[in-house]
C-alpha atoms as a PDB file:
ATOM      1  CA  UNK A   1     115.331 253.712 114.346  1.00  0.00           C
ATOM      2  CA  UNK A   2     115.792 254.182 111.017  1.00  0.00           C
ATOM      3  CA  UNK A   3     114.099 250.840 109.803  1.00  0.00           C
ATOM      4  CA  UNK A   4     111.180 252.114 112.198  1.00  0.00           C
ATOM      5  CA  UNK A   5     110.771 255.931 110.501  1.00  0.00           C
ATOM      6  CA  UNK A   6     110.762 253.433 107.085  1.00  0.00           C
ATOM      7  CA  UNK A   7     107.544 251.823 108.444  1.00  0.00           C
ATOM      8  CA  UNK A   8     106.072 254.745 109.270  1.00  0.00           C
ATOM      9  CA  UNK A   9     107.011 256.514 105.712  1.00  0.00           C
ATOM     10  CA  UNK A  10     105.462 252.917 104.127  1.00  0.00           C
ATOM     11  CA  UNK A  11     102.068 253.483 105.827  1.00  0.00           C
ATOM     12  CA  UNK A  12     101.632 255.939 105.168  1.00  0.00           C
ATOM     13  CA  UNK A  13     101.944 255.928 101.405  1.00  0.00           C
ATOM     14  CA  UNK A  14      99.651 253.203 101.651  1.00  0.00           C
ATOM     15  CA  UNK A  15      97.197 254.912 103.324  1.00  0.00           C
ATOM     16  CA  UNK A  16      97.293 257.355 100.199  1.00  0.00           C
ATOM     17  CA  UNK A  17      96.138 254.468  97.510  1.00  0.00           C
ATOM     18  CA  UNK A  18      94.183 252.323 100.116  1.00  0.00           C
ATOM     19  CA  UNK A  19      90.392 251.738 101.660  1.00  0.00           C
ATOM     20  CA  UNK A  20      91.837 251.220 104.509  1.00  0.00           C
ATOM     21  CA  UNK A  21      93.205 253.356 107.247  1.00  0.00           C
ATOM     22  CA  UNK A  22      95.911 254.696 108.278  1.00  0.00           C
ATOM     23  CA  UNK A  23      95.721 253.069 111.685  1.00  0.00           C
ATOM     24  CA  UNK A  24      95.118 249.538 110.068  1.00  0.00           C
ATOM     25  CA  UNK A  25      97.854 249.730 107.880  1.00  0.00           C
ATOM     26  CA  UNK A  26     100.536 250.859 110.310  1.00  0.00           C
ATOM     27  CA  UNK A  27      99.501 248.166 113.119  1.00  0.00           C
ATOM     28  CA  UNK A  28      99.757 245.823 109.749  1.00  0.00           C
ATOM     29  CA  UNK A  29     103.115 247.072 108.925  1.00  0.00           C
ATOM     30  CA  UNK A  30     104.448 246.926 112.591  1.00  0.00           C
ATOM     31  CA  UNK A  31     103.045 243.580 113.402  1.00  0.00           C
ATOM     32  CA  UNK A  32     104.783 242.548 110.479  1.00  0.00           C
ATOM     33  CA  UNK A  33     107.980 244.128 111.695  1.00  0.00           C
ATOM     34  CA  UNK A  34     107.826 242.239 115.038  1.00  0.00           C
ATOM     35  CA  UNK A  35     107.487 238.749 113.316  1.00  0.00           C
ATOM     36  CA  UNK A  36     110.186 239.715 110.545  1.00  0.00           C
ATOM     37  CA  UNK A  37     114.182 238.759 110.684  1.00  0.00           C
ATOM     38  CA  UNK A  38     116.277 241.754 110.630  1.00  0.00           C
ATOM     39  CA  UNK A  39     117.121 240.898 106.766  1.00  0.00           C
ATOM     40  CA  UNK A  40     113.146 241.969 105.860  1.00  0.00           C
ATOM     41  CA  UNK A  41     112.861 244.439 103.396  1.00  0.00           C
ATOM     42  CA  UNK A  42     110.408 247.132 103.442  1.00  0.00           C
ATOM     43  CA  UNK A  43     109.004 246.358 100.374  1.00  0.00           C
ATOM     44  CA  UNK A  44     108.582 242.597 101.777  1.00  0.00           C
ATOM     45  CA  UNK A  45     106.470 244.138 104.532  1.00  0.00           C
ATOM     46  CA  UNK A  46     104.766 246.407 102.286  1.00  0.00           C
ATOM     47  CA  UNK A  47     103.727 243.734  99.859  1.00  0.00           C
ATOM     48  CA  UNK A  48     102.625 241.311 103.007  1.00  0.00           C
ATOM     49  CA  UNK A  49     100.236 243.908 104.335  1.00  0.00           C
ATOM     50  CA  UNK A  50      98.553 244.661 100.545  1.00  0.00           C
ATOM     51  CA  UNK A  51      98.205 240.496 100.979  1.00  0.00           C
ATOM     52  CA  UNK A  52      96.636 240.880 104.277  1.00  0.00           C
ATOM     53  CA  UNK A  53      94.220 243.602 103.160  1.00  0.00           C
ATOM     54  CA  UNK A  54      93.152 241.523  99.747  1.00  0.00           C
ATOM     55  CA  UNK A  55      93.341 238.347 102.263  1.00  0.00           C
ATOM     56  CA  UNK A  56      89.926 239.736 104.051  1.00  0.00           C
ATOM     57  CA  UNK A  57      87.828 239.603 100.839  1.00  0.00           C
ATOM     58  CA  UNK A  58      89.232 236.428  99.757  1.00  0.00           C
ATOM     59  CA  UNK A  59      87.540 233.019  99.128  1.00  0.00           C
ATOM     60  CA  UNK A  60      88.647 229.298 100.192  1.00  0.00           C
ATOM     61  CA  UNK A  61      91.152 229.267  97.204  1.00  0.00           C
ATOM     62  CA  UNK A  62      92.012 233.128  97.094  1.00  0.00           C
ATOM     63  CA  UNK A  63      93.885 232.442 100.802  1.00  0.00           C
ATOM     64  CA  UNK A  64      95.125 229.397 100.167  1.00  0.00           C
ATOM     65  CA  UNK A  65      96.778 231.402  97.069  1.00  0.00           C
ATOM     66  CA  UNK A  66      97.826 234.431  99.554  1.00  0.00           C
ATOM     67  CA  UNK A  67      99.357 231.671 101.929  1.00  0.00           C
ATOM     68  CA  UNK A  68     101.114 230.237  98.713  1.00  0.00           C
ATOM     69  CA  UNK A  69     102.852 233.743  97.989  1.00  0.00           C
ATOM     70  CA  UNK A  70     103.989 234.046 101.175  1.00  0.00           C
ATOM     71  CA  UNK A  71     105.802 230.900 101.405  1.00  0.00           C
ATOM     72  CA  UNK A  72     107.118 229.540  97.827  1.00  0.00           C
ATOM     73  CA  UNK A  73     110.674 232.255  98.163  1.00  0.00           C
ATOM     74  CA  UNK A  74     111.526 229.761 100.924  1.00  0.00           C
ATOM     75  CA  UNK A  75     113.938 227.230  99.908  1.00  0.00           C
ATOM     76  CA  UNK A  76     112.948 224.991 102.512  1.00  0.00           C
ATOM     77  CA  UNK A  77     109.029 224.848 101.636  1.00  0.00           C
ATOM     78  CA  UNK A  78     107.533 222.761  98.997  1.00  0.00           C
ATOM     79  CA  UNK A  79     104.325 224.584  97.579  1.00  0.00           C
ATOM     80  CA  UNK A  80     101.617 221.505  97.454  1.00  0.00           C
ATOM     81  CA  UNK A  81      99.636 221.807  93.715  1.00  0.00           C
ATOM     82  CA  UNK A  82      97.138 219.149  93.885  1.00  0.00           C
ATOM     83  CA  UNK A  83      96.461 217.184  97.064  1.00  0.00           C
ATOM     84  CA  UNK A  84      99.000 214.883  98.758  1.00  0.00           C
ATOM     85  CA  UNK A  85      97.576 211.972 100.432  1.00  0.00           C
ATOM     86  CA  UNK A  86      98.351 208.380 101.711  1.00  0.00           C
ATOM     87  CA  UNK A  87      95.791 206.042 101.532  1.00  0.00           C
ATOM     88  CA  UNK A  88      97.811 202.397 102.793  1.00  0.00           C
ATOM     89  CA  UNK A  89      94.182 200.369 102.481  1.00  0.00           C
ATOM     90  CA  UNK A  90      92.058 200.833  99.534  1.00  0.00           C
ATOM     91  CA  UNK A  91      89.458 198.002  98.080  1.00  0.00           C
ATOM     92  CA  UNK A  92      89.233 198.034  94.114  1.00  0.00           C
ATOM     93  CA  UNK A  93      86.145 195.995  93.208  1.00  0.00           C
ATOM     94  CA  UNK A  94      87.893 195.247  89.723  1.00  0.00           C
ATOM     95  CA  UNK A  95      91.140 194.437  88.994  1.00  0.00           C
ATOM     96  CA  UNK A  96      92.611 194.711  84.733  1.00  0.00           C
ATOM     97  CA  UNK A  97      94.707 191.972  84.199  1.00  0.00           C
ATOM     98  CA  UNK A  98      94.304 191.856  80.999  1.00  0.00           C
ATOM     99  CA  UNK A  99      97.370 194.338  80.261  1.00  0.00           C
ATOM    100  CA  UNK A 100      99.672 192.663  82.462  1.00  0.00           C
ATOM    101  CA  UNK A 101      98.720 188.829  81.471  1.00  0.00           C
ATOM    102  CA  UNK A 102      99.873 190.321  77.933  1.00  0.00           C
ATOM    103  CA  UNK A 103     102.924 191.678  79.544  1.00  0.00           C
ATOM    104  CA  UNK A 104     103.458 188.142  80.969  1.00  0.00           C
ATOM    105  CA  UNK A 105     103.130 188.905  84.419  1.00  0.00           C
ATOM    106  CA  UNK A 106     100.915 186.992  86.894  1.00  0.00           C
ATOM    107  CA  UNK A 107      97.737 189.057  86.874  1.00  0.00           C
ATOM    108  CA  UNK A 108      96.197 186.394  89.059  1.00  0.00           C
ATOM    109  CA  UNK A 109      98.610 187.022  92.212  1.00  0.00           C
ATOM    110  CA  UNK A 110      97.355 191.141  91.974  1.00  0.00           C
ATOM    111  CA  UNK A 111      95.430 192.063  95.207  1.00  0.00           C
ATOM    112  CA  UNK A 112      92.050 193.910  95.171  1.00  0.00           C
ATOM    113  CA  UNK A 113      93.432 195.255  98.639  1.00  0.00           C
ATOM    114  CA  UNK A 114      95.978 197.792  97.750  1.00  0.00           C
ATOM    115  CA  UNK A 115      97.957 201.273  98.392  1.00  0.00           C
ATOM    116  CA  UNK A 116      97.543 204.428  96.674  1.00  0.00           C
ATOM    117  CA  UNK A 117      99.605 207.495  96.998  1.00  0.00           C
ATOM    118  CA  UNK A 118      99.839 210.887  95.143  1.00  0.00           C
ATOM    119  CA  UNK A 119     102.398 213.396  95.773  1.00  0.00           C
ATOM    120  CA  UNK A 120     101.996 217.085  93.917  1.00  0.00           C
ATOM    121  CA  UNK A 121     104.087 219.794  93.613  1.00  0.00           C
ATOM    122  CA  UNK A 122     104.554 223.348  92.086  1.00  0.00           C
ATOM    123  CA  UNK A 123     107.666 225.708  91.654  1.00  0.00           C
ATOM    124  CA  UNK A 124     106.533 229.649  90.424  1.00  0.00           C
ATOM    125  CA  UNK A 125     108.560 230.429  87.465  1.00  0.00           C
ATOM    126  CA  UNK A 126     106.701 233.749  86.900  1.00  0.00           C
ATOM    127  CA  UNK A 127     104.901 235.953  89.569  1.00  0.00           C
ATOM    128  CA  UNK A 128     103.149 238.660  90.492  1.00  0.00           C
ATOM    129  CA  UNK A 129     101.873 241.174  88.586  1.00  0.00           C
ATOM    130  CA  UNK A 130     103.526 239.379  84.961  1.00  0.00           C
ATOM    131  CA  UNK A 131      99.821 240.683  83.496  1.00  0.00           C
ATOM    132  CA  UNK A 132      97.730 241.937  86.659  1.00  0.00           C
ATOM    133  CA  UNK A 133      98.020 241.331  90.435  1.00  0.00           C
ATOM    134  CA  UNK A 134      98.682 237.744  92.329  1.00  0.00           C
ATOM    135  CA  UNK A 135      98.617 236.318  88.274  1.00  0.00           C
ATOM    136  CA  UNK A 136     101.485 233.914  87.905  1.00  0.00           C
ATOM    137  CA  UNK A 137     103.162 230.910  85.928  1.00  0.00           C
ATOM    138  CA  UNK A 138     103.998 227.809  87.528  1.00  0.00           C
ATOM    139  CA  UNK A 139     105.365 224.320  86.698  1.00  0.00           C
ATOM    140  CA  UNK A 140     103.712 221.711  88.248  1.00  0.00           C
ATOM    141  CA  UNK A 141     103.993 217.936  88.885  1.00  0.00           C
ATOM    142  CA  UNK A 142     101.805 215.396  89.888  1.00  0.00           C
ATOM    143  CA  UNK A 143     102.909 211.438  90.481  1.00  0.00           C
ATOM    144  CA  UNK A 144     100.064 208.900  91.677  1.00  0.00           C
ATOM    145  CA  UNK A 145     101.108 205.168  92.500  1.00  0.00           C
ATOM    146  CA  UNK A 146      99.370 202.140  93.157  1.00  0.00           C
ATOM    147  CA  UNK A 147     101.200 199.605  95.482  1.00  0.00           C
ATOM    148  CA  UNK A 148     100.737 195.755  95.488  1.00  0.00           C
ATOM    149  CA  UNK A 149     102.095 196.105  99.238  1.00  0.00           C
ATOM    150  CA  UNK A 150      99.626 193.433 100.513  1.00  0.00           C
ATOM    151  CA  UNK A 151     100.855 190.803  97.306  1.00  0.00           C
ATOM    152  CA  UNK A 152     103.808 189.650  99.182  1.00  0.00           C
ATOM    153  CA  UNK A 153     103.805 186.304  96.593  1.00  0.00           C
ATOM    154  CA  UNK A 154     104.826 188.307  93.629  1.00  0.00           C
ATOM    155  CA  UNK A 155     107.210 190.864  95.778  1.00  0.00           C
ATOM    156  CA  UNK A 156     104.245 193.714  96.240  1.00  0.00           C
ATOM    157  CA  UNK A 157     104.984 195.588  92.873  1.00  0.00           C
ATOM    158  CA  UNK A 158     104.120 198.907  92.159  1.00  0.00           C
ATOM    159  CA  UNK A 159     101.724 198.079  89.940  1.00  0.00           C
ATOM    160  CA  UNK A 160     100.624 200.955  88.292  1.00  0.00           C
ATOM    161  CA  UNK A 161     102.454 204.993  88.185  1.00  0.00           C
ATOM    162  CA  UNK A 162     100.983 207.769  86.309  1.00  0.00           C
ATOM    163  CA  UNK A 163     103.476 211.097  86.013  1.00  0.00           C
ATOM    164  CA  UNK A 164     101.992 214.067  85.233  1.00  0.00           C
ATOM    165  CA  UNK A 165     103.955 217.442  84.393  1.00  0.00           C
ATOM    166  CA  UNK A 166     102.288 220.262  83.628  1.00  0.00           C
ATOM    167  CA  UNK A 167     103.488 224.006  82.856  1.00  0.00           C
ATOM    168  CA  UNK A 168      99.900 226.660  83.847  1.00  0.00           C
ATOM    169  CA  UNK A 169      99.050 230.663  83.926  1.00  0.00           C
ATOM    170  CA  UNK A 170      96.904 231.374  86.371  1.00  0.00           C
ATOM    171  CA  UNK A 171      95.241 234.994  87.007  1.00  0.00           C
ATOM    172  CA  UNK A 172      92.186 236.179  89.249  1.00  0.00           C
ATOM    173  CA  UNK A 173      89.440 237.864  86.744  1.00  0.00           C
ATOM    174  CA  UNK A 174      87.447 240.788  87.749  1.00  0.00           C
ATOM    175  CA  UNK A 175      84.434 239.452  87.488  1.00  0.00           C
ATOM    176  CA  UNK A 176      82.578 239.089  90.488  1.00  0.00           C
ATOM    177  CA  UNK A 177      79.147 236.906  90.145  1.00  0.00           C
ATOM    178  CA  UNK A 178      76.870 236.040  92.842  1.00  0.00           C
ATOM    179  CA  UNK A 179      79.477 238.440  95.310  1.00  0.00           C
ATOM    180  CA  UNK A 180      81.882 235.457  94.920  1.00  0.00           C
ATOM    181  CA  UNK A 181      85.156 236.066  93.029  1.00  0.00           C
ATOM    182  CA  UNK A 182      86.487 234.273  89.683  1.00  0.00           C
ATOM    183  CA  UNK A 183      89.976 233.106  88.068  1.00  0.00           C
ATOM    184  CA  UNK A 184      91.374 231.263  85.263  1.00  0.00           C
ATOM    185  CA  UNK A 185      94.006 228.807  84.386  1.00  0.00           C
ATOM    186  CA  UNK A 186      95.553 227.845  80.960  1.00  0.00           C
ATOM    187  CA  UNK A 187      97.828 224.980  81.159  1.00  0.00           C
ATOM    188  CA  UNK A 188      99.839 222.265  79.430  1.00  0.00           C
ATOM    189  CA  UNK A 189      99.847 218.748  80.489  1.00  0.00           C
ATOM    190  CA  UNK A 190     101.617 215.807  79.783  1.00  0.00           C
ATOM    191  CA  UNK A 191     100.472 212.264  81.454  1.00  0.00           C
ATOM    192  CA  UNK A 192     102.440 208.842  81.008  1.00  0.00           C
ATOM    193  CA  UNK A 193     102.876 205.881  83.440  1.00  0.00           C
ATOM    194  CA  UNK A 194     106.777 205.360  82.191  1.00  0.00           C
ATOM    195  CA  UNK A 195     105.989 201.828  80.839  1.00  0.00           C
ATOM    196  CA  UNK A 196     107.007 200.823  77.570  1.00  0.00           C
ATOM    197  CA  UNK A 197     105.471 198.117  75.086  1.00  0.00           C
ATOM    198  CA  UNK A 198     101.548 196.896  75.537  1.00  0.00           C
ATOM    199  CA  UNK A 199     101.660 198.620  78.979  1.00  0.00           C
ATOM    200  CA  UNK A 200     102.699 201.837  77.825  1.00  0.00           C
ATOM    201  CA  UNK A 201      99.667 204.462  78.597  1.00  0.00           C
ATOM    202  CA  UNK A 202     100.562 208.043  77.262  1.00  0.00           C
ATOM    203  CA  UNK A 203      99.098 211.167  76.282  1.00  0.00           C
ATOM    204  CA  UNK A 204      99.221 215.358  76.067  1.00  0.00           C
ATOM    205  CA  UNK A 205      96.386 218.072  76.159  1.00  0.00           C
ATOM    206  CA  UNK A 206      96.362 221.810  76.285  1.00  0.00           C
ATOM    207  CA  UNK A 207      93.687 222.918  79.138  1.00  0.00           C
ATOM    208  CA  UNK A 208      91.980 226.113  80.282  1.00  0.00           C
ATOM    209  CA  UNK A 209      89.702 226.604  83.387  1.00  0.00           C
ATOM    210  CA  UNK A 210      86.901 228.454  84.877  1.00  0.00           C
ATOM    211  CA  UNK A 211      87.673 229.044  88.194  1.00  0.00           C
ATOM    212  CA  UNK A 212      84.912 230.545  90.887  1.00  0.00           C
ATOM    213  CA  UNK A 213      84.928 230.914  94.874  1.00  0.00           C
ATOM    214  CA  UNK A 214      82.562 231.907  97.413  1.00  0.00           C
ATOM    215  CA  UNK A 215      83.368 231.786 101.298  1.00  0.00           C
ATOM    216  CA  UNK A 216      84.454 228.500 102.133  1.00  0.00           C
ATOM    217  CA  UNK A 217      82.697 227.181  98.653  1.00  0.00           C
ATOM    218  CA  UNK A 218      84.914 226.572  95.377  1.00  0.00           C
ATOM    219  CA  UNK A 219      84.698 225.192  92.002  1.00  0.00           C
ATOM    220  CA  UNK A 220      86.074 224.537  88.921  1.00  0.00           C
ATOM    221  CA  UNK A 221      85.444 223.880  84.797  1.00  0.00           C
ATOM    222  CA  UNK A 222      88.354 222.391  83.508  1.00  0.00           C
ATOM    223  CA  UNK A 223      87.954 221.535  79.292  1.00  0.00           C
ATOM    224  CA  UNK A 224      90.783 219.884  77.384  1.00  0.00           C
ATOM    225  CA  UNK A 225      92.076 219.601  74.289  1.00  0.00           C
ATOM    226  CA  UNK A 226      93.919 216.549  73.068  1.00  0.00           C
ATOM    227  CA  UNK A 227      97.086 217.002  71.294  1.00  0.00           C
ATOM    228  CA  UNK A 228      97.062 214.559  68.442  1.00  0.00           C
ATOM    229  CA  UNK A 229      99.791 211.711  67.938  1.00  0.00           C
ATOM    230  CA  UNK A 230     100.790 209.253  65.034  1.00  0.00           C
ATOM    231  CA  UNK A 231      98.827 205.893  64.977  1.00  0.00           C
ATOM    232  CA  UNK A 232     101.074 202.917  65.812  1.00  0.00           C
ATOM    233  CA  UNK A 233     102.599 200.528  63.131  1.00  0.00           C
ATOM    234  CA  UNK A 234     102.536 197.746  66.012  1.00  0.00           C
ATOM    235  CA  UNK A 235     101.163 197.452  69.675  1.00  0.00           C
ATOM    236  CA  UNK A 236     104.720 197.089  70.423  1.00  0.00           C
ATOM    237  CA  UNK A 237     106.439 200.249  69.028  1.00  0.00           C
ATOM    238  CA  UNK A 238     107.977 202.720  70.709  1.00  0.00           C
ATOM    239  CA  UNK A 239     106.252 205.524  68.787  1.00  0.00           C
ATOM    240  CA  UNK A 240     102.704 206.441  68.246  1.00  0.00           C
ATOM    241  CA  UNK A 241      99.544 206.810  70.266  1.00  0.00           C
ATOM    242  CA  UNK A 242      99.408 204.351  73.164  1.00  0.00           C
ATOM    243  CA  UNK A 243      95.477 205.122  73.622  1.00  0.00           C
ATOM    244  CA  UNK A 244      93.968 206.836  70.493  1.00  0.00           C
ATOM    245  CA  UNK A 245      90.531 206.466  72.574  1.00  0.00           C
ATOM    246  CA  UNK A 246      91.043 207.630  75.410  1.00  0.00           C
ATOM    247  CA  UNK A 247      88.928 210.576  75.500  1.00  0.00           C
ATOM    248  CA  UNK A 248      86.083 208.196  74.583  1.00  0.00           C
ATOM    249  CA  UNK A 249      86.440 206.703  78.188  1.00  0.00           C
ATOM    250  CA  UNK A 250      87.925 210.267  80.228  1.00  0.00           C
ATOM    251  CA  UNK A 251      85.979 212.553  78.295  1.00  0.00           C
ATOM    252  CA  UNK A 252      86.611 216.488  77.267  1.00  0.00           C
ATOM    253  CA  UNK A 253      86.513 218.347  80.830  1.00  0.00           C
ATOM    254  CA  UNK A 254      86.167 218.128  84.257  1.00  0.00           C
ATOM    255  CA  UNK A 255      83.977 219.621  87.197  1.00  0.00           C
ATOM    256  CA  UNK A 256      85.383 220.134  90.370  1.00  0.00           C
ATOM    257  CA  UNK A 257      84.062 221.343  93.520  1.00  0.00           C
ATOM    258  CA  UNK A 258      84.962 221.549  97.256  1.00  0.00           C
ATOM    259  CA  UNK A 259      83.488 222.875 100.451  1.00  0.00           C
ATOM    260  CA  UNK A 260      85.025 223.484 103.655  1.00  0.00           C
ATOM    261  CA  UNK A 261      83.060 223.750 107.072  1.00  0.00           C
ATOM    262  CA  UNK A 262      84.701 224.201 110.352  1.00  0.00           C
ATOM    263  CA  UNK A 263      87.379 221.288 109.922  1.00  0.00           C
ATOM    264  CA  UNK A 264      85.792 219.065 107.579  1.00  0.00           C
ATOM    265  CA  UNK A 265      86.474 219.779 103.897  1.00  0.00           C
ATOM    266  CA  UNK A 266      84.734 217.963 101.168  1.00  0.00           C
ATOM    267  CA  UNK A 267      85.633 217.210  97.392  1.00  0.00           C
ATOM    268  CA  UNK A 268      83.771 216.285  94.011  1.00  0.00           C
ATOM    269  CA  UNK A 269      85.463 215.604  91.213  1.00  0.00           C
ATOM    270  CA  UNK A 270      83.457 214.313  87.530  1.00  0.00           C
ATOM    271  CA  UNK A 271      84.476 213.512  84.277  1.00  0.00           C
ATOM    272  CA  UNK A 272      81.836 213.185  81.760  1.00  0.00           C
ATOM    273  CA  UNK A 273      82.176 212.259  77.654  1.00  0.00           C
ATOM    274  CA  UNK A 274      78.185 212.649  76.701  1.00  0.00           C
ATOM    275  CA  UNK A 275      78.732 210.888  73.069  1.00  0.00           C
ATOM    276  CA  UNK A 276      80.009 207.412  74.825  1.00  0.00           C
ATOM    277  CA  UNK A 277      78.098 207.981  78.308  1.00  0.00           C
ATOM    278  CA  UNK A 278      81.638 207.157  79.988  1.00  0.00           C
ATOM    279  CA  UNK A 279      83.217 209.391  82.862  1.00  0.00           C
ATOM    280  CA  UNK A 280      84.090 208.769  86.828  1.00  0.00           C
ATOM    281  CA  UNK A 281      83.524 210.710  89.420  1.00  0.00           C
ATOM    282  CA  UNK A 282      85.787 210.724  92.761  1.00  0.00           C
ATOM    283  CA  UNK A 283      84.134 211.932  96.522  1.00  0.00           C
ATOM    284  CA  UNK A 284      86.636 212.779  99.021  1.00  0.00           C
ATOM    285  CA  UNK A 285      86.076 214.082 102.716  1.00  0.00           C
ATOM    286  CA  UNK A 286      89.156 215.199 104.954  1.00  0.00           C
ATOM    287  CA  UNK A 287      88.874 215.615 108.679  1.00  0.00           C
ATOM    288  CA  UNK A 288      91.041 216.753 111.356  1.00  0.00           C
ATOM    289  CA  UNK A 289      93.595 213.577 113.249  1.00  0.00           C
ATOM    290  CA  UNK A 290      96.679 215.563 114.874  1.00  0.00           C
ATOM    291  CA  UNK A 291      98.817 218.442 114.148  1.00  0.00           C
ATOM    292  CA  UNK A 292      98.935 218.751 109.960  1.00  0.00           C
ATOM    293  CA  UNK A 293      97.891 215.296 109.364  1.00  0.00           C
ATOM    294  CA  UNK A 294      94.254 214.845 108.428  1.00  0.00           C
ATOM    295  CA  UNK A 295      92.097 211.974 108.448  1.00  0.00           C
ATOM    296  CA  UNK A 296      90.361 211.271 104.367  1.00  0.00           C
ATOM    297  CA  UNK A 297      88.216 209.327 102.770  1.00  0.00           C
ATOM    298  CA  UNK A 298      88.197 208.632  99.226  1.00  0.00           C
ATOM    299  CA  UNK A 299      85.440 206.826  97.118  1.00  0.00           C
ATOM    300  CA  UNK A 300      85.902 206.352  92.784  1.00  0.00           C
ATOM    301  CA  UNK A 301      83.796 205.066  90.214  1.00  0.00           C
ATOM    302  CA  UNK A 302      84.048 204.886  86.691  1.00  0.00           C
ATOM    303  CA  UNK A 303      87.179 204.998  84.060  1.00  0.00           C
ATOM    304  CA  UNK A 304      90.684 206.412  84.299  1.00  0.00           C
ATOM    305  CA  UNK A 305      91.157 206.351  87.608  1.00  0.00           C
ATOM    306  CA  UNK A 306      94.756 205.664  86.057  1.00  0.00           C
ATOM    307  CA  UNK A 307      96.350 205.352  82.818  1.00  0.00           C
ATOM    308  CA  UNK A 308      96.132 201.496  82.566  1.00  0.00           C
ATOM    309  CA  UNK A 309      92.586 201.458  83.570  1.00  0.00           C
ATOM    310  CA  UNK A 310      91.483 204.314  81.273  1.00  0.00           C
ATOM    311  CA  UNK A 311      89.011 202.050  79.554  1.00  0.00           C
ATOM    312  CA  UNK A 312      88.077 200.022  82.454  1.00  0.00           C
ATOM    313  CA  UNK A 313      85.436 200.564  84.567  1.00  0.00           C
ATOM    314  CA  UNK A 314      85.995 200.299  88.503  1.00  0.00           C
ATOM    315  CA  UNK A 315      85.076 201.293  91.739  1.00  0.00           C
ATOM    316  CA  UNK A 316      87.280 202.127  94.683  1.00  0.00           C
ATOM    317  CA  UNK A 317      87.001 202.959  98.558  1.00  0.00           C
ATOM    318  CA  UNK A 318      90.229 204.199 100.284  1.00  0.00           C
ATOM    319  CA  UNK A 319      90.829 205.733 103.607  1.00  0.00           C
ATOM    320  CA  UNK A 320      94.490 206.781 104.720  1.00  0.00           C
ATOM    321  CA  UNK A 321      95.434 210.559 105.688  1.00  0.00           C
ATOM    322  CA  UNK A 322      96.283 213.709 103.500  1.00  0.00           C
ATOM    323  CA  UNK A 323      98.833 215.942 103.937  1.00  0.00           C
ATOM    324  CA  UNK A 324      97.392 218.952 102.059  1.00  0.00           C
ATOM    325  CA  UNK A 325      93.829 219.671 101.608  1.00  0.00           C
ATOM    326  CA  UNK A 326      92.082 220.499  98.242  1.00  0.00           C
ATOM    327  CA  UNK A 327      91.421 223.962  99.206  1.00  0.00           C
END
């Protein structure tokens, strides 16, 4: 009973500092209470019903963020960062052997049939309300593979991993143009594929971006800014810059967008360095199959799509499923 005159107390304080009424909030607060273990505070239920209310004007990404909140305290959830998808057939029109002939290995037995993966992950360090509401510092990590699982004659290698760790601040902005609302991101990022010697591919950058959503629309303006590193006394040291041009080929930022109707989401993703005329861009469309799993497509073209094919042009078409959705 007690817990009950708590709710009660809780709405109506609300109800004091909200738009919305006093009905609204109480059904909130005791719908809340029915779901909740008897170990619920009634601050937790306070603060789920303030994400409910903010959860009605939110875009594709502001829910997905609400959602987030909700769930990263559990120690048995793993907040997705990026998008986590299997893709066990994928067709690259252009293999580089050139790396891996220098490494000594036999470039000739690699497969334009392969695998790709990517698994991505963040843990909040910081937040809630560290600046202004729902802002929040994460560390993130991102690993994409590329499997040699049809190359049975060499042992189907892994045949390229890129790693990428990343440490980002992350706030909503109140701006709102064209009725849509608007965040930002400032990040650090550091991006190796753990080889050593003429394979090693390596580098750092300090990032900010733009972030804007609509209804089921979203997008994003991601520039960089490459950290600098020591030029190498040989190919074959341990220290330096593995790829001193490698912006020439990934360019300075990114644009990505994504749009979700009904089931189907779709995904755009372009790199672009204007000087050298060199970028990729990256289509992907996700569709329902059973339960979590969705069906996706993925299609690439251009450099980078990893870090041993930075400065090699390719194309790709994949199809597999992904676990977690861009938006």
């Amino acid at each position: 009973m007690l817990k009950y005159q708590s709710i009660l107390i809780t709405a109506f304080t609300l109800n004091l500092t909200s738009t919305f009424s006093f009905a609204s909030t109480e059904q909130c607060l005791l719908t809340q209470l029915k779901k909740s273990s008897d170990e619920t505070t009634v601050a937790e239920l306070k603060a789920r019903c303030e994400q409910s209310a903010d959860f009605k004007s939110a875009g594709a990404i502001g829910k997905r963020i609400l959602h987030e909140i909700q769930t990263q305290k559990d120690p048995y959830v793993l907040t997705p960062h990026l998008m986590n998808y299997l893709l066990p057939i994928t067709y690259n029109s252009n293999i580089h052997t050139e790396p891996y002939e220098q490494f000594g290995v036999n470039a000739n037995a690699l497969k334009h049939t392969e695998a790709k993966f990517q698994l991505s992950i963040k843990v909040p360090l910081i937040q809630n309300n560290l600046f202004v509401k729902y802002d929040a510092i994460y560390f993130g990590v991102t690993i994409k593979s590329f499997w040699q699982v049809y190359a049975s004659n060499v042992s189907a290698p892994f045949r390229e991993t890129n790693y990428k760790p990343e440490i980002f601040y992350i706030a909503p902005l109140p701006f709102h143009p064209f009725s849509g609302n608007s965040g930002f991101v400032l990040g650090m990022e550091h991006e190796s594929n753990g080889q050593t010697g003429v394979l090693s591919r390596s580098w750092n950058r300090i990032y900010s971006a733009f972030l804007f959503e609509k209804g089921n629309f979203a997008f994003a303006f991601k520039p960089w800014y490459r950290l600098k590193e020591d030029k190498k006394e040989t190919p074959q040291s341990a220290y330096g810059d593995d790829n001193p041009d490698i912006q020439n080929f990934l360019g300075h930022f990114q644009i990505t967008s994504a749009y979700a109707w009904e089931n189907i989401q779709a995904n755009l993703s372009v790199r672009q360095n204007f000087k050298t005329n060199k970028g990729s861009v990256e289509l992907g469309l996700t569709f329902p199959l059973s339960g979590r799993l969705r069906g996706y497509v993925q299609y690439f073209n251009g450099y980078g799509e990893s870090l041993i094919d930075y400065n090699f042009p390719q194309q790709r078409f994949g199809l597999g499923i992904a676990l977690t959705d861009f938006l």
